[in-house]
N, C-alpha and C. Protein backbone atom coordinates (compact mmCIF):
# COMPACT_ATOMS: atom_id res chain seq x y z
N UNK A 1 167.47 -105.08 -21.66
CA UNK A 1 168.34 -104.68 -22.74
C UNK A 1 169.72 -105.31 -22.50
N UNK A 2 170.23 -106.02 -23.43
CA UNK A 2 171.46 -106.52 -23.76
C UNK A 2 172.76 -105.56 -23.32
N UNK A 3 173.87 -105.97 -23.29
CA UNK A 3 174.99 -105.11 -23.49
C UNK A 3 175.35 -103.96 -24.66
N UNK A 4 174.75 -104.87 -25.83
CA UNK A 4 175.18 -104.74 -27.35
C UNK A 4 174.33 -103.65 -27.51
N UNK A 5 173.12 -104.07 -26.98
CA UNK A 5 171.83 -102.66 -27.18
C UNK A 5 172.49 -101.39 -26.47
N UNK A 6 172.73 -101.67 -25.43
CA UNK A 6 173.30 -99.96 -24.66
C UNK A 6 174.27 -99.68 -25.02
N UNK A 7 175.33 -100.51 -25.93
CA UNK A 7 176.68 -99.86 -26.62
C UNK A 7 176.00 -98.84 -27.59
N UNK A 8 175.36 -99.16 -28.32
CA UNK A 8 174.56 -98.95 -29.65
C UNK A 8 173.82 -97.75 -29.45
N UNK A 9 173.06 -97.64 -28.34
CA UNK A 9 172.21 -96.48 -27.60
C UNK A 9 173.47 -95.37 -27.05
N UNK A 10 174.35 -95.73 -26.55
CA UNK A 10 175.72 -94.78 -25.91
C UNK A 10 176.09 -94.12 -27.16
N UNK A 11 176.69 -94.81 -28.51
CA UNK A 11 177.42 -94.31 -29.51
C UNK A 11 176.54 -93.73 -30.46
N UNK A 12 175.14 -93.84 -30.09
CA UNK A 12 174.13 -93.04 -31.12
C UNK A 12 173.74 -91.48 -30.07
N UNK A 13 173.78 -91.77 -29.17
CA UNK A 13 174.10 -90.51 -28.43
C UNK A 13 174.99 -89.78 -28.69
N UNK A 14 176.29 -89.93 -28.84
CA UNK A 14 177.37 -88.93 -29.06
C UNK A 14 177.09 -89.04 -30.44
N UNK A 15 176.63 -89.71 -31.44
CA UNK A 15 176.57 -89.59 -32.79
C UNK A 15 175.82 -88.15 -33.05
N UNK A 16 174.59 -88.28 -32.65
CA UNK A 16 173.48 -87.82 -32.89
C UNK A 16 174.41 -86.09 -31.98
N UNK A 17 175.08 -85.88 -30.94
CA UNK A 17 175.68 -84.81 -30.75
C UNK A 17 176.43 -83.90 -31.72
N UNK A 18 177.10 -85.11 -32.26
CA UNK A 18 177.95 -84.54 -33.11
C UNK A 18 177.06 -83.90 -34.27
N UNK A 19 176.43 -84.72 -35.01
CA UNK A 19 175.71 -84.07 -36.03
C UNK A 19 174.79 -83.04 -35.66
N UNK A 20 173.98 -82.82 -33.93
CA UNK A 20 174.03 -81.51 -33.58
C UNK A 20 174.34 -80.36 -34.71
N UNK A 21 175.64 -80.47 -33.51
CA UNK A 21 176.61 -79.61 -33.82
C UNK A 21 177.53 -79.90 -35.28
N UNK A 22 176.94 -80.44 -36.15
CA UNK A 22 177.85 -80.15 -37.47
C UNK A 22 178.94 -80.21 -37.12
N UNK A 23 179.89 -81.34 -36.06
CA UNK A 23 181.16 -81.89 -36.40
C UNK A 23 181.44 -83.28 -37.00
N UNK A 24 181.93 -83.07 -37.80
CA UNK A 24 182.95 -84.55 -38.27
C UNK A 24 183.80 -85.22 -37.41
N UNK A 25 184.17 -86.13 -37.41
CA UNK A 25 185.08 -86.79 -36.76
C UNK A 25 186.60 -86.27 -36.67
N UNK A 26 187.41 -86.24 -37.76
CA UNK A 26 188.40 -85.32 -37.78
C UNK A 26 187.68 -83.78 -36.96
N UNK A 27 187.22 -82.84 -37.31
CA UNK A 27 186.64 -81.90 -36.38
C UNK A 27 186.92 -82.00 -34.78
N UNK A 28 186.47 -83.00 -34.56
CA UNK A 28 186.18 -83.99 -32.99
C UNK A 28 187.72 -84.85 -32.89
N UNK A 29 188.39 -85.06 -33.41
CA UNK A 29 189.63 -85.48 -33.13
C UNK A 29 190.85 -83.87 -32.57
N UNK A 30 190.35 -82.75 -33.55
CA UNK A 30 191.03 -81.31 -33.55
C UNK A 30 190.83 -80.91 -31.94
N UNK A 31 189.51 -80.94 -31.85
CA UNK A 31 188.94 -80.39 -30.77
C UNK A 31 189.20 -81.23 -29.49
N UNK A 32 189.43 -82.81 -29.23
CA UNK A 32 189.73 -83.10 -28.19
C UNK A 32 191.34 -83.01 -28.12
N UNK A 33 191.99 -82.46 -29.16
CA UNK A 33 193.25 -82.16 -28.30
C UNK A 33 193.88 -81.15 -27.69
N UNK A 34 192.48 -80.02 -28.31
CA UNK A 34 192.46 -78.87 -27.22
C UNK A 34 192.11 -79.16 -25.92
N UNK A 35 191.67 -80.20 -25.39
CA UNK A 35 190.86 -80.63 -24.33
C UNK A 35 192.39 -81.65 -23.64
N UNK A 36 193.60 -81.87 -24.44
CA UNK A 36 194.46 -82.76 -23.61
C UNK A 36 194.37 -84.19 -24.24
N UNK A 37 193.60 -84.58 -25.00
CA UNK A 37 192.98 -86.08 -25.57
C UNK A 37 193.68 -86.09 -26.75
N UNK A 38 195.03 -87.14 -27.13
CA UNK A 38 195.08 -87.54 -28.34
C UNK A 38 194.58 -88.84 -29.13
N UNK A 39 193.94 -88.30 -30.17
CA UNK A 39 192.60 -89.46 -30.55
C UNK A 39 192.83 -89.17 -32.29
N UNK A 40 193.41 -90.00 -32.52
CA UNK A 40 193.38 -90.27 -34.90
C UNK A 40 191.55 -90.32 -34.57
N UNK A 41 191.36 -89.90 -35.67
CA UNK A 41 190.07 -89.52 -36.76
C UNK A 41 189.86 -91.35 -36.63
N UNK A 42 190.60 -91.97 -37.03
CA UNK A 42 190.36 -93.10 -37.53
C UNK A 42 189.88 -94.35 -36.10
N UNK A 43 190.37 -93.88 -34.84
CA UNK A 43 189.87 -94.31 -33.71
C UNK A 43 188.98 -94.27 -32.85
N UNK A 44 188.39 -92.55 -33.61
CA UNK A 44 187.04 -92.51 -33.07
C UNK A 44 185.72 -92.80 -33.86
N UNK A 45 186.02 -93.37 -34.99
CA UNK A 45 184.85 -93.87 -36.20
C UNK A 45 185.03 -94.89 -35.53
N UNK A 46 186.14 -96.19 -35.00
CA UNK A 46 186.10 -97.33 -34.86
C UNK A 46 185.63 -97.11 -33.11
N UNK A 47 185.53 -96.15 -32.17
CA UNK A 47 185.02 -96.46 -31.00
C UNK A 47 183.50 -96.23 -31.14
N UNK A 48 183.32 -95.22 -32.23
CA UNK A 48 181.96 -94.94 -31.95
C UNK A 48 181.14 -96.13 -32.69
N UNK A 49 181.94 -96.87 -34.11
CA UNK A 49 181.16 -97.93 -34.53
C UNK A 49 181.31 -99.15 -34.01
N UNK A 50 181.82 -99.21 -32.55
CA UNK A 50 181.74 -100.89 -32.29
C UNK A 50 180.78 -100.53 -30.80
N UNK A 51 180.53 -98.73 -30.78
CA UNK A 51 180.03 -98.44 -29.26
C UNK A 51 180.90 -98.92 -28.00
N UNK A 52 182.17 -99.02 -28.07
CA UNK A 52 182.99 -99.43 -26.78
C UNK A 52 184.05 -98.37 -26.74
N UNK A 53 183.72 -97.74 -25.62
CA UNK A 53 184.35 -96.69 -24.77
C UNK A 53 184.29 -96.27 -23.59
N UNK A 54 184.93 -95.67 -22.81
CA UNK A 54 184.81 -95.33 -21.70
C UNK A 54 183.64 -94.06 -21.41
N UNK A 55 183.68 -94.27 -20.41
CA UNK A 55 182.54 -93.31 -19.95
C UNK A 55 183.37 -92.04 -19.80
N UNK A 56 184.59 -91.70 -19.40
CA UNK A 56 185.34 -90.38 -19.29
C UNK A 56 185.51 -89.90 -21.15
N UNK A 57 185.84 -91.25 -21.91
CA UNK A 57 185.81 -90.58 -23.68
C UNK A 57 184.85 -90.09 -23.65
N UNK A 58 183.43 -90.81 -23.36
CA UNK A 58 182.35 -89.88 -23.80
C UNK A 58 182.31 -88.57 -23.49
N UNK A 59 182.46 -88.15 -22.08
CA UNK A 59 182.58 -86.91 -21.49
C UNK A 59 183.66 -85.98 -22.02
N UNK A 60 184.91 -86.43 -22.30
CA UNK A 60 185.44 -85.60 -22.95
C UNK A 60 185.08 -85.27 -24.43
N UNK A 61 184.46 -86.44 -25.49
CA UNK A 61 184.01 -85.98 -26.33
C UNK A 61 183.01 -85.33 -26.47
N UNK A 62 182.00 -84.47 -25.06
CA UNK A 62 180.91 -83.99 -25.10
C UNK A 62 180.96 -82.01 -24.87
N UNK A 63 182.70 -82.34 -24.03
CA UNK A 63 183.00 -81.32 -23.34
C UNK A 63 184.11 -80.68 -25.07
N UNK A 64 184.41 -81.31 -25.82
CA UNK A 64 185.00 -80.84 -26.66
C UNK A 64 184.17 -80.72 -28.02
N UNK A 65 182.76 -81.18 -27.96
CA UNK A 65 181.89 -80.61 -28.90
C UNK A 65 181.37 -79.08 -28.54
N UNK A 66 181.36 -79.18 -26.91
CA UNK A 66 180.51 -78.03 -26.53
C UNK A 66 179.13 -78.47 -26.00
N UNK A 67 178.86 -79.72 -25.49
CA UNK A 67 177.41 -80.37 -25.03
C UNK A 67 177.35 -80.00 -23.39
N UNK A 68 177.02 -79.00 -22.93
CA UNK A 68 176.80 -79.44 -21.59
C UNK A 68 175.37 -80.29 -20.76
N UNK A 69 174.47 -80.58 -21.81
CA UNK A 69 173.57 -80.71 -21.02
C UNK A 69 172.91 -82.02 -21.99
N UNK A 70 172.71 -83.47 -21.58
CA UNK A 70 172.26 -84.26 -22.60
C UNK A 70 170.45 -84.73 -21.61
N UNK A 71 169.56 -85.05 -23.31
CA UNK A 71 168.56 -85.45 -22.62
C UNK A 71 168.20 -86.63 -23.33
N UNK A 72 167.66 -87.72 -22.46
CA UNK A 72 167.60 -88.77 -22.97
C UNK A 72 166.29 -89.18 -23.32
């Protein structure tokens, strides 16, 4: 698997969280700044649609949906 493939596989993971849990992006922007994270609505559509982020964003965006436990 490519780079491009596991970006794609990473950001459909937290995608697929979010819609879980019935948050929006704005939602998920509210919520990581209870968490300390300032993040525009508009930066996390563009991290999650190019799949390039850090591995600590993901975690904080998992810990501010409410995900503790992912299965792959």
């Amino acid at each position: 698997m490519d780079t491009k493939e596991w970006e794609k596989r990473v950001s459909n993971i937290l995608k697929a969280e979010l819609k879980r849990e019935g948050i929006t992006y704005a939602q998920l922007a509210e919520r990581l700044v209870a968490v300390g994270v300032a993040e525009k609505e508009a930066n996390i559509k563009n991290k999650l649609s190019r799949g390039k982020f850090s591995a600590v964003f993901m975690l904080q965006c998992l810990d501010a949906i409410g995900t503790h436990e992912l299965r792959f």
